[in-house]
Protein backbone atom coordinates (compact mmCIF):
# COMPACT_ATOMS: atom_id res chain seq x y z
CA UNK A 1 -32.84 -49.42 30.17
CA UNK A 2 -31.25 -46.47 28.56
CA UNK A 3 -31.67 -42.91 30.12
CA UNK A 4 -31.18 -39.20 28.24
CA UNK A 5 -30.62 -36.11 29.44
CA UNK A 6 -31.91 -32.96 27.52
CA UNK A 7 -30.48 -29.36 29.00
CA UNK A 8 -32.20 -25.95 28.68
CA UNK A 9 -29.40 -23.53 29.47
CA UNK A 10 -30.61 -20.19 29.83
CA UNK A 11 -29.85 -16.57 30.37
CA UNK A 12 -31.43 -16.85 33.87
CA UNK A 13 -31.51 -20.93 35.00
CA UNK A 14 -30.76 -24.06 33.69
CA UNK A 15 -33.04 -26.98 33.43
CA UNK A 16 -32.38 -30.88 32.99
CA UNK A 17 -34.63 -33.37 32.19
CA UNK A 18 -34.35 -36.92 32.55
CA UNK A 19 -36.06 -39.79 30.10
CA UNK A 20 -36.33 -42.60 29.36
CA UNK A 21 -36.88 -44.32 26.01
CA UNK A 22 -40.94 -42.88 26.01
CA UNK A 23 -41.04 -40.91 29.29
CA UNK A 24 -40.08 -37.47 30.84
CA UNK A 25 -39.02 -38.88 34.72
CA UNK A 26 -37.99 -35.75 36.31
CA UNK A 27 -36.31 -32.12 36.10
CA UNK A 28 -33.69 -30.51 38.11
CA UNK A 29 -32.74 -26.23 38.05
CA UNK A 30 -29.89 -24.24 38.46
CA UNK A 31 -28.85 -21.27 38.04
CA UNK A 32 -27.57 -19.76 34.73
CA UNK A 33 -25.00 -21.42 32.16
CA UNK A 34 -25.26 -19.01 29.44
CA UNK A 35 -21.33 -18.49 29.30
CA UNK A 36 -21.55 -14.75 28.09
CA UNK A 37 -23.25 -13.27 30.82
CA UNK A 38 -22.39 -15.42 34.02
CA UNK A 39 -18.68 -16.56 32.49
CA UNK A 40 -17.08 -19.82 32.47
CA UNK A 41 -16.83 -21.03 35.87
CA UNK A 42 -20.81 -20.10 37.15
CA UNK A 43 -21.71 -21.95 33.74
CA UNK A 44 -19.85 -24.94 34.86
CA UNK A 45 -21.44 -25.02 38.23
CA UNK A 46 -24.65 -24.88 36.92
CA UNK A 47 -24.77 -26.99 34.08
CA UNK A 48 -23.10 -29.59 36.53
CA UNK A 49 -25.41 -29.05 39.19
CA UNK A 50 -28.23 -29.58 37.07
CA UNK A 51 -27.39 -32.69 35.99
CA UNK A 52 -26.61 -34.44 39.40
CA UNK A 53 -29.33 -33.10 40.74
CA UNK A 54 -31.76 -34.54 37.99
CA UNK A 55 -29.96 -37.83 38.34
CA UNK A 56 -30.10 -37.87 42.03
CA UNK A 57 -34.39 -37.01 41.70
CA UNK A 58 -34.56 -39.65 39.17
CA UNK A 59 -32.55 -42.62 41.24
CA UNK A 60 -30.14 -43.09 38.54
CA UNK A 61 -26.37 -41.95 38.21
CA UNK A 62 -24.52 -39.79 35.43
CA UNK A 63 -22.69 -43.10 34.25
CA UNK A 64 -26.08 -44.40 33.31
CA UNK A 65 -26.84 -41.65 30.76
CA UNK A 66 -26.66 -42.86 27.12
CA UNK A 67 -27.04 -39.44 25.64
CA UNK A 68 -27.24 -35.73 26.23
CA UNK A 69 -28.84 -33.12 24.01
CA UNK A 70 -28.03 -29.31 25.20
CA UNK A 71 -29.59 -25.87 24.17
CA UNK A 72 -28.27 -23.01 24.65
CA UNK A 73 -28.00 -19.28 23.76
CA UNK A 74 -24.29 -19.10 21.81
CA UNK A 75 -24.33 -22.35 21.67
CA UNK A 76 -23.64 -21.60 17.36
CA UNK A 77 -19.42 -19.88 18.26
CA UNK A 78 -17.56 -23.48 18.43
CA UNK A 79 -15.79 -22.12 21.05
CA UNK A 80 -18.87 -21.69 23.64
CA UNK A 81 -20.09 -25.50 22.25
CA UNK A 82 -16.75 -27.31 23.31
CA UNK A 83 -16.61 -25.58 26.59
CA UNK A 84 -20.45 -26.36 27.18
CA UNK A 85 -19.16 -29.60 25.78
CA UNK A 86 -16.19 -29.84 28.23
CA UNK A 87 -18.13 -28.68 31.22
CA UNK A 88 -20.16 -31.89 30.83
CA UNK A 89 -17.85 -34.43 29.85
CA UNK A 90 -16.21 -34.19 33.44
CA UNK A 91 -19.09 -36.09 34.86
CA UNK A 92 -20.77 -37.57 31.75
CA UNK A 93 -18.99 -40.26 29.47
CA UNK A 94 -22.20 -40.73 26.80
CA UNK A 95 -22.27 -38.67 23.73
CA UNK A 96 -22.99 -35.36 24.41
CA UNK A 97 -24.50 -32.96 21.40
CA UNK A 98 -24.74 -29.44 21.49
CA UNK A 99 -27.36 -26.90 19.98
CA UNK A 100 -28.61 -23.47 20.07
CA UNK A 101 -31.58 -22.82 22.33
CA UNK A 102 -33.72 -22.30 19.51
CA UNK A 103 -33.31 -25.46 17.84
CA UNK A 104 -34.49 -27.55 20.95
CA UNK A 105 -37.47 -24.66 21.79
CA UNK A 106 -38.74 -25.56 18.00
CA UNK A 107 -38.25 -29.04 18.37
CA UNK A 108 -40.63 -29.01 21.80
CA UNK A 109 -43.05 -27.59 19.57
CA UNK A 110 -43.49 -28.96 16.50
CA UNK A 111 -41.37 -32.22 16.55
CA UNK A 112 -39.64 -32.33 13.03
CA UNK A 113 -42.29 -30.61 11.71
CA UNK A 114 -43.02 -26.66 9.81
CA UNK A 115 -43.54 -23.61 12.39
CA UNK A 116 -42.00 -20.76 13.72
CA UNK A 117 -41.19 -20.22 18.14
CA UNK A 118 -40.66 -17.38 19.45
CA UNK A 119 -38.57 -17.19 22.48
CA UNK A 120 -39.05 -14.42 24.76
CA UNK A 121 -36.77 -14.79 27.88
CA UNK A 122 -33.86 -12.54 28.90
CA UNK A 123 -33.04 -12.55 25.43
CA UNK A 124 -35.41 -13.04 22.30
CA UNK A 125 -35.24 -14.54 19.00
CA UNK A 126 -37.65 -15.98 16.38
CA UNK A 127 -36.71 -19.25 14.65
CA UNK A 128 -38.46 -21.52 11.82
CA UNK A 129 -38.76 -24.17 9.39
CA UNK A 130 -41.11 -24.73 6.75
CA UNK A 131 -41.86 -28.34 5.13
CA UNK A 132 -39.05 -28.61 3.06
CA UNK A 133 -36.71 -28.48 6.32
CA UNK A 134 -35.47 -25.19 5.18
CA UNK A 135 -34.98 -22.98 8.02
CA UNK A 136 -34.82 -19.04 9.01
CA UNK A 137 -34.21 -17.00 12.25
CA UNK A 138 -34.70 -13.74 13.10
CA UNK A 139 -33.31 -11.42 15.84
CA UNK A 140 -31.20 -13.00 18.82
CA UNK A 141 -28.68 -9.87 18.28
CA UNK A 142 -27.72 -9.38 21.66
CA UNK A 143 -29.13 -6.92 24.62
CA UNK A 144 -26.84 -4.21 23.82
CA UNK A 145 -27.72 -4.49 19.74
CA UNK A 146 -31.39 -6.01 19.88
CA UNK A 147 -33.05 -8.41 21.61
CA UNK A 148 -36.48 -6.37 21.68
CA UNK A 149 -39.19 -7.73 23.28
CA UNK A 150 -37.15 -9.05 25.84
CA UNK A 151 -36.87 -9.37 29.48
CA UNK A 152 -33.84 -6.82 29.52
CA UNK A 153 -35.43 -4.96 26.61
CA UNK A 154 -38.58 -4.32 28.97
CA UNK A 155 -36.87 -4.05 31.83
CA UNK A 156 -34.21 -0.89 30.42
CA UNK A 157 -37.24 0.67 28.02
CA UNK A 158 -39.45 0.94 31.31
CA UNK A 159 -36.53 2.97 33.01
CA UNK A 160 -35.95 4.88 30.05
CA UNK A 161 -39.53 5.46 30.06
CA UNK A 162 -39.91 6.69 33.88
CA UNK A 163 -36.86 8.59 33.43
CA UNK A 164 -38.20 10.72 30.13
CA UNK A 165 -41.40 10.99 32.31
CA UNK A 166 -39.29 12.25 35.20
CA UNK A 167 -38.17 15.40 32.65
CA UNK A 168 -41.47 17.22 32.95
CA UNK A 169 -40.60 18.88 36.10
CA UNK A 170 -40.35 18.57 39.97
CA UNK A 171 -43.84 17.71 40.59
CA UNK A 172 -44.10 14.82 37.84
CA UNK A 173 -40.78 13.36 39.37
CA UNK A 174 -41.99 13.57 43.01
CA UNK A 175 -45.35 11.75 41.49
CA UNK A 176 -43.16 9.01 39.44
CA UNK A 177 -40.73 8.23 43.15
CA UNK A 178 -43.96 7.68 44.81
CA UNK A 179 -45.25 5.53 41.94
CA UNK A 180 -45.46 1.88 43.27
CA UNK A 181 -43.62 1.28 39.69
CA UNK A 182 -40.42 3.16 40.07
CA UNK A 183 -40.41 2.36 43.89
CA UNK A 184 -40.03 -1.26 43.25
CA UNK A 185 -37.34 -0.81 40.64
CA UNK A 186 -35.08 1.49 42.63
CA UNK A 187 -36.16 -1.94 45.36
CA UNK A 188 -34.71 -4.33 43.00
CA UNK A 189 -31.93 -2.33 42.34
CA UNK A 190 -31.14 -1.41 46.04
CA UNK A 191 -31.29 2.27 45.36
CA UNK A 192 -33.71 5.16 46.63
CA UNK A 193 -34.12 7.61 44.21
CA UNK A 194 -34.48 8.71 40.30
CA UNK A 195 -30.49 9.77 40.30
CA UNK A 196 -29.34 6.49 41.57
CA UNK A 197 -31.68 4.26 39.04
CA UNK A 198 -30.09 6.49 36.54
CA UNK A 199 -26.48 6.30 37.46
CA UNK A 200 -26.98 2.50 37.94
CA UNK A 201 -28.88 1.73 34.54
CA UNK A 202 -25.81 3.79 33.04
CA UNK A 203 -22.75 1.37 34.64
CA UNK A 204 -20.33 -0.36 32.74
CA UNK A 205 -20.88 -3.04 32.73
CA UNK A 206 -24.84 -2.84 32.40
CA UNK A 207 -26.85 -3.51 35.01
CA UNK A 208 -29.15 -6.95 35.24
CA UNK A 209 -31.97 -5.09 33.38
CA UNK A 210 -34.34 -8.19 33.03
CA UNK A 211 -34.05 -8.83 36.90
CA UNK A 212 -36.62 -5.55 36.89
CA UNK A 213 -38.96 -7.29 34.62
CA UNK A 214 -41.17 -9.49 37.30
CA UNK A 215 -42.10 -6.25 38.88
CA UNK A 216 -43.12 -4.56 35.92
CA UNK A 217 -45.42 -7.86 34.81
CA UNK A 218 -47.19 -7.85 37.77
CA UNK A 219 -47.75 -3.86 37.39
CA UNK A 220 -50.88 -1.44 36.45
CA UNK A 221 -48.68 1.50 35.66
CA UNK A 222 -49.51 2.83 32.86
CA UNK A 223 -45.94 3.17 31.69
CA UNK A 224 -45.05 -0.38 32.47
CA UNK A 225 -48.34 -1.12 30.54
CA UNK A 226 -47.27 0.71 28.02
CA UNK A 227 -43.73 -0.85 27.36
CA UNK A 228 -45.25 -4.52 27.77
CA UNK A 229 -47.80 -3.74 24.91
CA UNK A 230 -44.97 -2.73 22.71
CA UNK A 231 -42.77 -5.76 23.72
CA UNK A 232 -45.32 -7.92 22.16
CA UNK A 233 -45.54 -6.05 18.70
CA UNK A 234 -42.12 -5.82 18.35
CA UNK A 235 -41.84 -9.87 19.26
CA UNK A 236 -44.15 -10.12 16.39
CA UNK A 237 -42.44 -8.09 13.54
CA UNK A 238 -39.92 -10.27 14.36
CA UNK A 239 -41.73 -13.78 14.17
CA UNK A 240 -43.31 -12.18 10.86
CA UNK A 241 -39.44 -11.58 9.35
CA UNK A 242 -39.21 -15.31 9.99
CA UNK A 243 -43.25 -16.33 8.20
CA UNK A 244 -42.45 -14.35 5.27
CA UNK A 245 -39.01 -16.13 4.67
CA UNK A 246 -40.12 -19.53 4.74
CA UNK A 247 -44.01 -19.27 4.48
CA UNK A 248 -44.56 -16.82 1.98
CA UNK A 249 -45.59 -18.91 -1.45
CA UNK A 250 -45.97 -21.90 1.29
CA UNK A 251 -50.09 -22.88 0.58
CA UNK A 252 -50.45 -25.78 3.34
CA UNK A 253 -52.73 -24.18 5.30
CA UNK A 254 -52.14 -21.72 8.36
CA UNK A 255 -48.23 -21.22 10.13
CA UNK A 256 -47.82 -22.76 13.20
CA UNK A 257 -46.18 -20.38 15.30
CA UNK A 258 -45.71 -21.15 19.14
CA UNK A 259 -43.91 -19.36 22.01
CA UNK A 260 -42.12 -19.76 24.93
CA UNK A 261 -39.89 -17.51 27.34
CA UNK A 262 -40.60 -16.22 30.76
CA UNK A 263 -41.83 -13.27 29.03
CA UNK A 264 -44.73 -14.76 27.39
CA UNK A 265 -45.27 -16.52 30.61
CA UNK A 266 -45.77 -14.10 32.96
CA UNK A 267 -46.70 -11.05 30.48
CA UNK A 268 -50.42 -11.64 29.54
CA UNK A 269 -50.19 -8.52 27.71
CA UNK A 270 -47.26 -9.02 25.77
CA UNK A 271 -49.03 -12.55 24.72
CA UNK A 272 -51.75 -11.13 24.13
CA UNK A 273 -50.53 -7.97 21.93
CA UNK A 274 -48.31 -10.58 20.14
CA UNK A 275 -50.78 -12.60 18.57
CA UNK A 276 -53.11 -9.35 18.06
CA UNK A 277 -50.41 -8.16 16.04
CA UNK A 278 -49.25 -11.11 14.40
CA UNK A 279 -53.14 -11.64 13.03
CA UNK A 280 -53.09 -8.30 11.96
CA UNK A 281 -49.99 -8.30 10.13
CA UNK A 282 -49.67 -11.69 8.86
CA UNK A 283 -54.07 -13.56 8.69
CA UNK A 284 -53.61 -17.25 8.74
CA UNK A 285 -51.29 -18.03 11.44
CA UNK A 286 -52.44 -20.90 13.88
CA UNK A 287 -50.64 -20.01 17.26
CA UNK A 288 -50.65 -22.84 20.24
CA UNK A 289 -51.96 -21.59 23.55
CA UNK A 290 -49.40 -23.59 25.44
CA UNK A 291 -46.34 -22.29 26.53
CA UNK A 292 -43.70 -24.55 25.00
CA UNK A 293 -41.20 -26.15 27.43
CA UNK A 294 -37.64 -26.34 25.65
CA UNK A 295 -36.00 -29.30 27.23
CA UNK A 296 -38.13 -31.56 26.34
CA UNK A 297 -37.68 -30.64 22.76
CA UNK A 298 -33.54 -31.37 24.11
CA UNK A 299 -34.68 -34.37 25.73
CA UNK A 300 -36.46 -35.96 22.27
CA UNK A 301 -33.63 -34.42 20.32
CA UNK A 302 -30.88 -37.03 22.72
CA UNK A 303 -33.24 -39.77 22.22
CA UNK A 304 -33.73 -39.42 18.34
CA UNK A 305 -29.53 -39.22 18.04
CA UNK A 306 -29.09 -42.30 20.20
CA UNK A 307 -31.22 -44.27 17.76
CA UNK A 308 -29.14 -43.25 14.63
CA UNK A 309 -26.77 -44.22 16.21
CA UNK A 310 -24.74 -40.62 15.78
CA UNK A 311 -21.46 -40.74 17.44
């Protein structure tokens, strides 16, 4: 029986999935393997680790593996590819393909198929295809460029935010340390007051900015509100960049536009506020109320190769 593997490698952890010809078997996690931000030898690790540990839960062995299908952020410089590539050929001797995260996140969604995802993770990015198999993307610029809507986007515009706040005087900074909000980020951050959150967001290199997000999710601040509301219209002038590109004289019937990203997962109100102002901008979308799960759209991508028989 032949078995695929289809990687998610993300800004934050890598997933692998195991299949077989029909079937999703099992799914391992590691850490990150997104080259840029952890470099070459963490990527390695995890992408490795992912793999024997999804072979191990699913009683089979890397030699067994007929094909591999990864996605990842990058993955479009030829240079991250064959090292992604290389990474994986140490302990896999099947054909291995590699693709940006995008491609797999749409392909979880619609299949071969029109629509637009919008990924929402440490990074952010909208991505498309209409019915002729043309195909548009939007955003994906980086954190230091773009990116908005993000988990690091939310994450440094909530600091930003406290520290404007903080400018008012004495009294409003003295309310803002005692704020459950800013005391958990100066928590994540390992730091105790306005000065050092400042001084830290302001190293070079940049501090893990989306590592603050889960806190501000799970907050009732009415900055971190505030910011998580705008994450979700900005996440949908971008998907709308990507509509009006390939659905704009397009009369099929509604967009399909789905989502996915830790963002939309844990934000409600970023969800929500996206799809508010997606209808508002752009009537006649049709958005799926699941949260789309990228490697399987890797795993059916390895599967569909293997049976054209693409070297």
């Amino acid at each position: 029986m032949p078995y695929f593997l289809g990687i998610d490698g993300g800004g934050t952890k890598t997933t692998c999935a195991v299949g077989d010809d029909s079937r999703l078997l099992t799914t391992a996690t590691a850490g990150s393997s997104n080259i840029v931000r952890v470099g070459e030898l963490v990527a390695r690790e995890s992408l490795q680790a992912s793999v024997r540990q999804a072979c191990v839960a699913a009683g089979i062995t890397p030699a067994q593996v007929s094909r591999t299908c990864v996605g990842g952020s990058g993955a479009g410089r030829p240079e991250l590819a064959a090292a992604v590539r290389g990474f994986l050929a140490e302990i896999l001797s099947s054909p291995i393909d590699v693709v940006g995260d995008m491609e797999i996140a749409l392909d979880a969604a619609f299949d071969t198929g029109p629509g637009v995802i919008v990924i929402a993770g440490t990074g952010s990015i909208a991505f498309g295809r209409d019915t002729q198999g043309h195909t548009a993307r939007a955003g994906g610029w980086g954190f230091a460029i773009g990116d908005e809507g993000s988990a690091h986007w939310i994450g440094r515009s909530t600091v930003a935010a406290i520290l404007r706040a903080s400018d008012a005087g004495p009294s409003e900074a003295e309310r803002l340390v005692r704020g459950e909000l800013a005391k958990s980020l100066c928590k994540t951050w390992g730091v105790s007051s306005l000065l050092e959150l400042a001084r830290v967001a302001n190293e070079v290199p940049p501090p893990d900015f989306a590592a603050l997000f889960p806190v501000i999710a799970a907050s009732h601040d009415e900055l971190a509100l505030h910011v998580l509301s705008h994450a979700g219209r900005e996440l949908a002038r971008t998907a709308l960049v990507v509509i009006r590109q390939l659905f704009l004289t397009d009369d099929s019937g509604p967009v399909p536009v789905a989502v996915t990203g830790s963002v939309f997962r844990h934000a409600a109100l970023t969800r929500d506020d996206f799809y508010n102002e997606l209808s508002r901008l752009q009537p006649g979308i049709e958005l799926s109320p699941e949260i789309v799960e990228p490697v399987e759209g890797a795993l059916r991508m390895a599967r569909r190769a293997a049976a054209s028989g693409g070297s």
